[in-house]
PDB file of N, CA and C in Angstrom:
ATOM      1  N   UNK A   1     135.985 114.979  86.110  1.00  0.00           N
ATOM      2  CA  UNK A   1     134.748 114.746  85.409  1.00  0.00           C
ATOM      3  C   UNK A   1     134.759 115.404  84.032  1.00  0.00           C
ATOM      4  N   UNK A   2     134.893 116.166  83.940  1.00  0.00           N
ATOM      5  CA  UNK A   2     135.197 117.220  82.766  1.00  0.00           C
ATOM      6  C   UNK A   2     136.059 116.634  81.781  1.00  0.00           C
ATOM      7  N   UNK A   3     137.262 116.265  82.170  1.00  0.00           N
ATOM      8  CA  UNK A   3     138.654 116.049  81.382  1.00  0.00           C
ATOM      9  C   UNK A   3     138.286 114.498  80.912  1.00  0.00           C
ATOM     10  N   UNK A   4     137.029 113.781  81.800  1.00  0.00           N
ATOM     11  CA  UNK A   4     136.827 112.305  81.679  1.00  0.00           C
ATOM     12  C   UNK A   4     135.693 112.615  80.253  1.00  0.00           C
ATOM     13  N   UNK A   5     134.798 113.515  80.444  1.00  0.00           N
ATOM     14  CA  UNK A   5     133.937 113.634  79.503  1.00  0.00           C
ATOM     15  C   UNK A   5     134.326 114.131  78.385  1.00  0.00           C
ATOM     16  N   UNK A   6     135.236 114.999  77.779  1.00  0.00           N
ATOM     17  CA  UNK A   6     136.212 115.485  77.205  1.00  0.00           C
ATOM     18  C   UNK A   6     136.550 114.000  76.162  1.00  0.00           C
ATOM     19  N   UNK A   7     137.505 113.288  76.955  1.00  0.00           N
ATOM     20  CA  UNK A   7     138.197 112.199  76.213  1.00  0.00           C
ATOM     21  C   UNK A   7     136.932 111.520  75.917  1.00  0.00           C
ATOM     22  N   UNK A   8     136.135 111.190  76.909  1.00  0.00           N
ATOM     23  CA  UNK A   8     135.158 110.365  75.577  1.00  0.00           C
ATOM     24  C   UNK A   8     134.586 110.854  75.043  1.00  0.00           C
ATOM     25  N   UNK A   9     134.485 112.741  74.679  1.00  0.00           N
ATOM     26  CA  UNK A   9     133.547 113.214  73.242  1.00  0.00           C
ATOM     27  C   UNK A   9     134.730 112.704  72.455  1.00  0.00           C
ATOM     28  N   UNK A  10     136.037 113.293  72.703  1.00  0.00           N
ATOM     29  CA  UNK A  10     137.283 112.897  70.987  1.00  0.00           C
ATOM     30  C   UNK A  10     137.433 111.354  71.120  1.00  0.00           C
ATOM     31  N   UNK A  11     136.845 110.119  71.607  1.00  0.00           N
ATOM     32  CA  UNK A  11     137.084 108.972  71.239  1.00  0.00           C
ATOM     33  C   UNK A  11     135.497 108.719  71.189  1.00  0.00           C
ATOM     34  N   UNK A  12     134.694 109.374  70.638  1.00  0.00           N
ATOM     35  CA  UNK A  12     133.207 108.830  70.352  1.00  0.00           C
ATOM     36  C   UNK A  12     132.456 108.323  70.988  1.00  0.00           C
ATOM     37  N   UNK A  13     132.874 108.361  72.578  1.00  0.00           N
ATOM     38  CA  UNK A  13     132.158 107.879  73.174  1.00  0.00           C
ATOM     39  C   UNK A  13     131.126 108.397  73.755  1.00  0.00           C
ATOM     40  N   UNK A  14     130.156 108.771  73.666  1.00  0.00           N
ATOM     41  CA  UNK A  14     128.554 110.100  73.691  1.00  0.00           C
ATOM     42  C   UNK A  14     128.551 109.862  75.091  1.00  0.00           C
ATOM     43  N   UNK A  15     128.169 108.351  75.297  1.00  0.00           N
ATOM     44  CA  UNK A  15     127.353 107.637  76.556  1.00  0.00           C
ATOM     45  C   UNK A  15     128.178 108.303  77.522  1.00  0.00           C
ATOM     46  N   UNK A  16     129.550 107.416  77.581  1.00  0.00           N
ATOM     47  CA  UNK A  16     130.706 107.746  78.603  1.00  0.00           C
ATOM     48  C   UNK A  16     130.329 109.245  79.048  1.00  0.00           C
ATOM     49  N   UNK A  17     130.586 110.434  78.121  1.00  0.00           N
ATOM     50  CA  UNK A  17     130.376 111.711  78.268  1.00  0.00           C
ATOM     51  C   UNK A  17     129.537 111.909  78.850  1.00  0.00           C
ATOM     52  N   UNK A  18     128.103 111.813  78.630  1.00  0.00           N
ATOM     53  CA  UNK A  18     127.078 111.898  79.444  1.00  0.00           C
ATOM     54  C   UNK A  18     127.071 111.428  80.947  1.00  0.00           C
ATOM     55  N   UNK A  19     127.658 110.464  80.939  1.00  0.00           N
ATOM     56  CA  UNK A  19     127.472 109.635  82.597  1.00  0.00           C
ATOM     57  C   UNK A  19     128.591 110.665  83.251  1.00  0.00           C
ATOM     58  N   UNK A  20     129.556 111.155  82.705  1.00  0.00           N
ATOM     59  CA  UNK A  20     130.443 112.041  83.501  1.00  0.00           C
ATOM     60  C   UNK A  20     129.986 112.952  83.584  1.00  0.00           C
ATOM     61  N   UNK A  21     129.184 113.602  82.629  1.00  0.00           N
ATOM     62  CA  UNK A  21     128.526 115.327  82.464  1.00  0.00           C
ATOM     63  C   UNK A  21     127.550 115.242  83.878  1.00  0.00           C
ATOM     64  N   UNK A  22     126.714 113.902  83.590  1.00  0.00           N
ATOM     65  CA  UNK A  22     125.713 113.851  84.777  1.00  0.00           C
ATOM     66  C   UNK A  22     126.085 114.463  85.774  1.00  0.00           C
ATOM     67  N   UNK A  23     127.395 113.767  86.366  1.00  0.00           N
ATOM     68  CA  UNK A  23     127.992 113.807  87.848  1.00  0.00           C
ATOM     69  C   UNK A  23     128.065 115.301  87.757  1.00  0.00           C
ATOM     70  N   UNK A  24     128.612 115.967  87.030  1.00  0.00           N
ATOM     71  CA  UNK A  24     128.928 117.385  87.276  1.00  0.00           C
ATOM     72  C   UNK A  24     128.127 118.220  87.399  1.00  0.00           C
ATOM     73  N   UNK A  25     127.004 117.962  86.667  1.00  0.00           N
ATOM     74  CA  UNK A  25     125.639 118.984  85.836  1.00  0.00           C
ATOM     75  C   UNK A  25     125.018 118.897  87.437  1.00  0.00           C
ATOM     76  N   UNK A  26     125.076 117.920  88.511  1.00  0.00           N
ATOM     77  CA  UNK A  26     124.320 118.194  89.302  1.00  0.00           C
ATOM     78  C   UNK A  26     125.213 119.079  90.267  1.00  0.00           C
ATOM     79  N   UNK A  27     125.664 119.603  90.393  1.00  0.00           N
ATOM     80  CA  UNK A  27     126.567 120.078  91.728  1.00  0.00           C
ATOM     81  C   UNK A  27     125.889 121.270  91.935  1.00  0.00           C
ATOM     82  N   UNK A  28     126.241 121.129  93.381  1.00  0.00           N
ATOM     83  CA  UNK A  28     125.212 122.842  93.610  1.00  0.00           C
ATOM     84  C   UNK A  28     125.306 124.076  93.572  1.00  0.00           C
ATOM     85  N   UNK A  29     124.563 124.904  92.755  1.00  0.00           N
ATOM     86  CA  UNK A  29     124.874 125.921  92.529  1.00  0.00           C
ATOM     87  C   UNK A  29     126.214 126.866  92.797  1.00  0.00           C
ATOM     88  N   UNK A  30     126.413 126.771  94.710  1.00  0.00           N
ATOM     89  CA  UNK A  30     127.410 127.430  95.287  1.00  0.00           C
ATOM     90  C   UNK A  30     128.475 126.639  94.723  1.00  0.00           C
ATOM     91  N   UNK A  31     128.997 125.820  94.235  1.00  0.00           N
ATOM     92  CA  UNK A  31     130.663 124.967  93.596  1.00  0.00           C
ATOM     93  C   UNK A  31     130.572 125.266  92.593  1.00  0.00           C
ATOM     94  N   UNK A  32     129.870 126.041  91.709  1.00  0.00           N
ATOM     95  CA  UNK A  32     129.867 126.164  89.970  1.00  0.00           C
ATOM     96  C   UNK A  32     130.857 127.570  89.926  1.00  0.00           C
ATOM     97  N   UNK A  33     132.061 126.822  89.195  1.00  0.00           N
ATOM     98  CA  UNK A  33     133.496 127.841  89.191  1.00  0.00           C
ATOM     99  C   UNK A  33     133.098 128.561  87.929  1.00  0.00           C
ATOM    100  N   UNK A  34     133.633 129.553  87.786  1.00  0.00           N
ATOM    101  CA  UNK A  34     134.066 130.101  86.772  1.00  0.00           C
ATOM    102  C   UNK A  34     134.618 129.155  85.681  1.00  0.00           C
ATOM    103  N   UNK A  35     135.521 128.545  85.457  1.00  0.00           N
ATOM    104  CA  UNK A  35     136.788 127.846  84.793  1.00  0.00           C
ATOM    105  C   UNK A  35     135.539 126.457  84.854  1.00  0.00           C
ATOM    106  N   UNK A  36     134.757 125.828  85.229  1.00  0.00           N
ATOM    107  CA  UNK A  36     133.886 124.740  84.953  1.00  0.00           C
ATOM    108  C   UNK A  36     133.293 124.983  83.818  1.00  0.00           C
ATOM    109  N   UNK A  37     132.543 126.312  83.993  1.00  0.00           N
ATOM    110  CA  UNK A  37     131.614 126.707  83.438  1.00  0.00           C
ATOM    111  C   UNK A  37     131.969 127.048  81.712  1.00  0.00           C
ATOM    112  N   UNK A  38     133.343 127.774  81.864  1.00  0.00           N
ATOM    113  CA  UNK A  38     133.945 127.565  80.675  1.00  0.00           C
ATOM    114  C   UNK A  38     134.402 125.979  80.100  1.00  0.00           C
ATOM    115  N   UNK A  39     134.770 125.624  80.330  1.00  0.00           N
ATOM    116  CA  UNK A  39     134.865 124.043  80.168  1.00  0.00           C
ATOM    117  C   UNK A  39     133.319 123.211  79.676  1.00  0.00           C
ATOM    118  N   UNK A  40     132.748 123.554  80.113  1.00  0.00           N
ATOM    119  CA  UNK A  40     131.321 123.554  79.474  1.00  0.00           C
ATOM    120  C   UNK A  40     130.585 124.066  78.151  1.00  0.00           C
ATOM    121  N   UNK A  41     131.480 124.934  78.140  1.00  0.00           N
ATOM    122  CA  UNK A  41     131.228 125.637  77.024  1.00  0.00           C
ATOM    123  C   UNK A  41     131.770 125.159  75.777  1.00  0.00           C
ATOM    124  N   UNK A  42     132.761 124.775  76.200  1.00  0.00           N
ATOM    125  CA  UNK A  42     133.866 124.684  75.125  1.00  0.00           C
ATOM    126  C   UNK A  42     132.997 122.994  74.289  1.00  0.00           C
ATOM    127  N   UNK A  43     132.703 122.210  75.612  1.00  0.00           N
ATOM    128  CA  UNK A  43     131.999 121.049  75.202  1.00  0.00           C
ATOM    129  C   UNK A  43     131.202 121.237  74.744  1.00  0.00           C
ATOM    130  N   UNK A  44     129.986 122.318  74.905  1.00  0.00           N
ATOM    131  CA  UNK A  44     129.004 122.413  74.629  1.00  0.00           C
ATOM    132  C   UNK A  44     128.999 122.576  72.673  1.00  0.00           C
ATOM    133  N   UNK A  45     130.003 123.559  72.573  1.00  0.00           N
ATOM    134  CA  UNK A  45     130.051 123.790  71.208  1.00  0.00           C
ATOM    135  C   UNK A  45     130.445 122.160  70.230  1.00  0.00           C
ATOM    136  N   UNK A  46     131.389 121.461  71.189  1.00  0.00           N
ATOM    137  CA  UNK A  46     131.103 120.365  70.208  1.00  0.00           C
ATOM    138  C   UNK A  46     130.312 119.104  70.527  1.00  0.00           C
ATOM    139  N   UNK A  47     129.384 119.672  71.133  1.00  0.00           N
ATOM    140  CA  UNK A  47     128.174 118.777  71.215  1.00  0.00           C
ATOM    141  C   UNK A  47     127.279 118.929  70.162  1.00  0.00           C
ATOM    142  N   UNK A  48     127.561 120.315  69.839  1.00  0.00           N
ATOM    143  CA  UNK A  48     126.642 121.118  68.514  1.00  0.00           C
ATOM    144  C   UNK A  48     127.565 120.872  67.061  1.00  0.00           C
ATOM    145  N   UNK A  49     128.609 119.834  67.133  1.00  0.00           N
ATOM    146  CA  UNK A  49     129.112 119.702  66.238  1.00  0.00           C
ATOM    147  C   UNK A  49     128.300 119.072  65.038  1.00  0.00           C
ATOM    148  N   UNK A  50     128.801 118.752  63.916  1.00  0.00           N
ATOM    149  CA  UNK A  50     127.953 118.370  62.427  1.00  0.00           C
ATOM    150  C   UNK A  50     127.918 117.011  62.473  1.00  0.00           C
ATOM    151  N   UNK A  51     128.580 116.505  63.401  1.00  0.00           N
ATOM    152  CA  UNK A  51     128.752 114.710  63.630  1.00  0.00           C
ATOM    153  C   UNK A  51     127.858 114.559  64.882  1.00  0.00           C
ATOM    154  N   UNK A  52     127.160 115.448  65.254  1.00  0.00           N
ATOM    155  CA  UNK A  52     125.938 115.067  66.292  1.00  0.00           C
ATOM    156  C   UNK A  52     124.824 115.613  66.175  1.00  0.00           C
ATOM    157  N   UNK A  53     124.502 116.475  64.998  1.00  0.00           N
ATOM    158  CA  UNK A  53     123.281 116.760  64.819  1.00  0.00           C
ATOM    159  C   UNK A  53     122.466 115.714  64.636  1.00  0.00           C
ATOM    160  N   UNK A  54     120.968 115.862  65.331  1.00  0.00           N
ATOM    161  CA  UNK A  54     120.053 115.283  65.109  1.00  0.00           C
ATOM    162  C   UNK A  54     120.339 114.381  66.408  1.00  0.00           C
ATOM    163  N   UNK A  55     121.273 114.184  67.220  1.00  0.00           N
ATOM    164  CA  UNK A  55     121.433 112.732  67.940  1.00  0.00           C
ATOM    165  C   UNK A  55     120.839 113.539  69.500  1.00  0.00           C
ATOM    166  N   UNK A  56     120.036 112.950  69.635  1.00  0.00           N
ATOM    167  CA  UNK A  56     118.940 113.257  70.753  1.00  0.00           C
ATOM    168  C   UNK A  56     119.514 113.221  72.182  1.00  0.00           C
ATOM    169  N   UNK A  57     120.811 112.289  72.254  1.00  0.00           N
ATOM    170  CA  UNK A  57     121.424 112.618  73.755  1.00  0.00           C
ATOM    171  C   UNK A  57     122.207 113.758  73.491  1.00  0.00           C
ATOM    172  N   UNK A  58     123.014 114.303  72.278  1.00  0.00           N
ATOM    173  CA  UNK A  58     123.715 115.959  72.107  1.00  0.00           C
ATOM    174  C   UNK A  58     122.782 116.722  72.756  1.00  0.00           C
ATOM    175  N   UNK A  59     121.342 116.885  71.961  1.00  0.00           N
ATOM    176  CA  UNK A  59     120.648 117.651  72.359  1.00  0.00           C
ATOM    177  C   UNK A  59     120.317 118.153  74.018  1.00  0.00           C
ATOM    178  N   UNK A  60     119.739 116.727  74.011  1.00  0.00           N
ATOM    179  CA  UNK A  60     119.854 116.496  75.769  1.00  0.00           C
ATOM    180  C   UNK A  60     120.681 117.401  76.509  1.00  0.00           C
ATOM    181  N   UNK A  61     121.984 116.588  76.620  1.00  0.00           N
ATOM    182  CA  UNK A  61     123.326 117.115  77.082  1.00  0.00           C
ATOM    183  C   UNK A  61     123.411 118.607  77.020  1.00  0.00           C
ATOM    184  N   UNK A  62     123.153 119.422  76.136  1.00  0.00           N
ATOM    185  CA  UNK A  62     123.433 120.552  75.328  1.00  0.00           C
ATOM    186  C   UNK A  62     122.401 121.382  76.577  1.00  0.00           C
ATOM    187  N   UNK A  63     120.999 121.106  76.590  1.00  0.00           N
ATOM    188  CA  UNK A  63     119.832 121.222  77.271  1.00  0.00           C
ATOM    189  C   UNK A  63     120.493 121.809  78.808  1.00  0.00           C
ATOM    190  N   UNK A  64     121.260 120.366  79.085  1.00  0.00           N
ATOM    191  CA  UNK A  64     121.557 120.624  80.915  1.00  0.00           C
ATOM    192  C   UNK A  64     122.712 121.441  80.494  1.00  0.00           C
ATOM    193  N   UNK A  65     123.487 121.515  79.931  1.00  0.00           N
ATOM    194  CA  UNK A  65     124.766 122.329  79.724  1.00  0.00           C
ATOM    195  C   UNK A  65     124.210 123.930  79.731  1.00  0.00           C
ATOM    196  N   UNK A  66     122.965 124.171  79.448  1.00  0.00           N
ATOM    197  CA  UNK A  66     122.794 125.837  79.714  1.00  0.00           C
ATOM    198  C   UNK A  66     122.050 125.681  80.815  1.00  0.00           C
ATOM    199  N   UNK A  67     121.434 124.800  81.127  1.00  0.00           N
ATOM    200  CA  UNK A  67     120.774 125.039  82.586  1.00  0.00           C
ATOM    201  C   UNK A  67     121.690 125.185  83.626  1.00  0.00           C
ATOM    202  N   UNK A  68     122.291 124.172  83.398  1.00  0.00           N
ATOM    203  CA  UNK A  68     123.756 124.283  84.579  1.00  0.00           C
ATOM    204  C   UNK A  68     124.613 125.790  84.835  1.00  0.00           C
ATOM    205  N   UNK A  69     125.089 126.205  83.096  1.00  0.00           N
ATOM    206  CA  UNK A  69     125.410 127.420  83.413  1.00  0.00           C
ATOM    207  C   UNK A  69     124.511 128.778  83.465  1.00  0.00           C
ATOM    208  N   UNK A  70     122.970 128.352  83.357  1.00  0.00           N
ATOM    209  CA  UNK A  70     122.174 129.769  83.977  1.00  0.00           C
ATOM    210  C   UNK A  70     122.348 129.424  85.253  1.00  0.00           C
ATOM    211  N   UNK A  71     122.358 128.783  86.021  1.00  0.00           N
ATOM    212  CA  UNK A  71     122.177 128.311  87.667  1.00  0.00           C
ATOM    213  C   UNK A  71     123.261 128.902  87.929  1.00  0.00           C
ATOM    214  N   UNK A  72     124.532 128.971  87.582  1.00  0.00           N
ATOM    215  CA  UNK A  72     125.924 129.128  88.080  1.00  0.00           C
ATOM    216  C   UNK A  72     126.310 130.425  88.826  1.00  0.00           C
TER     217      UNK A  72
END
């Protein structure tokens, strides 16, 4: 899920990313690894990149990306 959302942030694909982030962002608390959570991060920062400001699903995304890792 990660490595799927990954390739479609570096081939522009937002949507793709999101529908994979989904799957992950829900998992329950007890499966949230260490090494996910970083991986999250790493996305997270280029969700906050200068080629997605203002774009309302980054934001979004960005949103569940710290909720996910306060839950963790």
């Amino acid at each position: 899920m990660i490595l799927f959302s990954s390739v479609a942030m570096r081939t522009g694909d937002l949507e793709g990313a999101a529908e994979e982030l989904t799957k992950l962002l829900t998992l329950d608390p007890a499966l949230r690894l260490t090494a996910v959570t970083c991986c999250l991060a790493d996305l997270d920062r280029r969700l906050n990149g200068s080629s997605l400001q203002g774009c309302a699903l980054a934001v979004q995304l960005r949103r569940q990306i710290r909720d996910f890792k306060a839950d963790a």
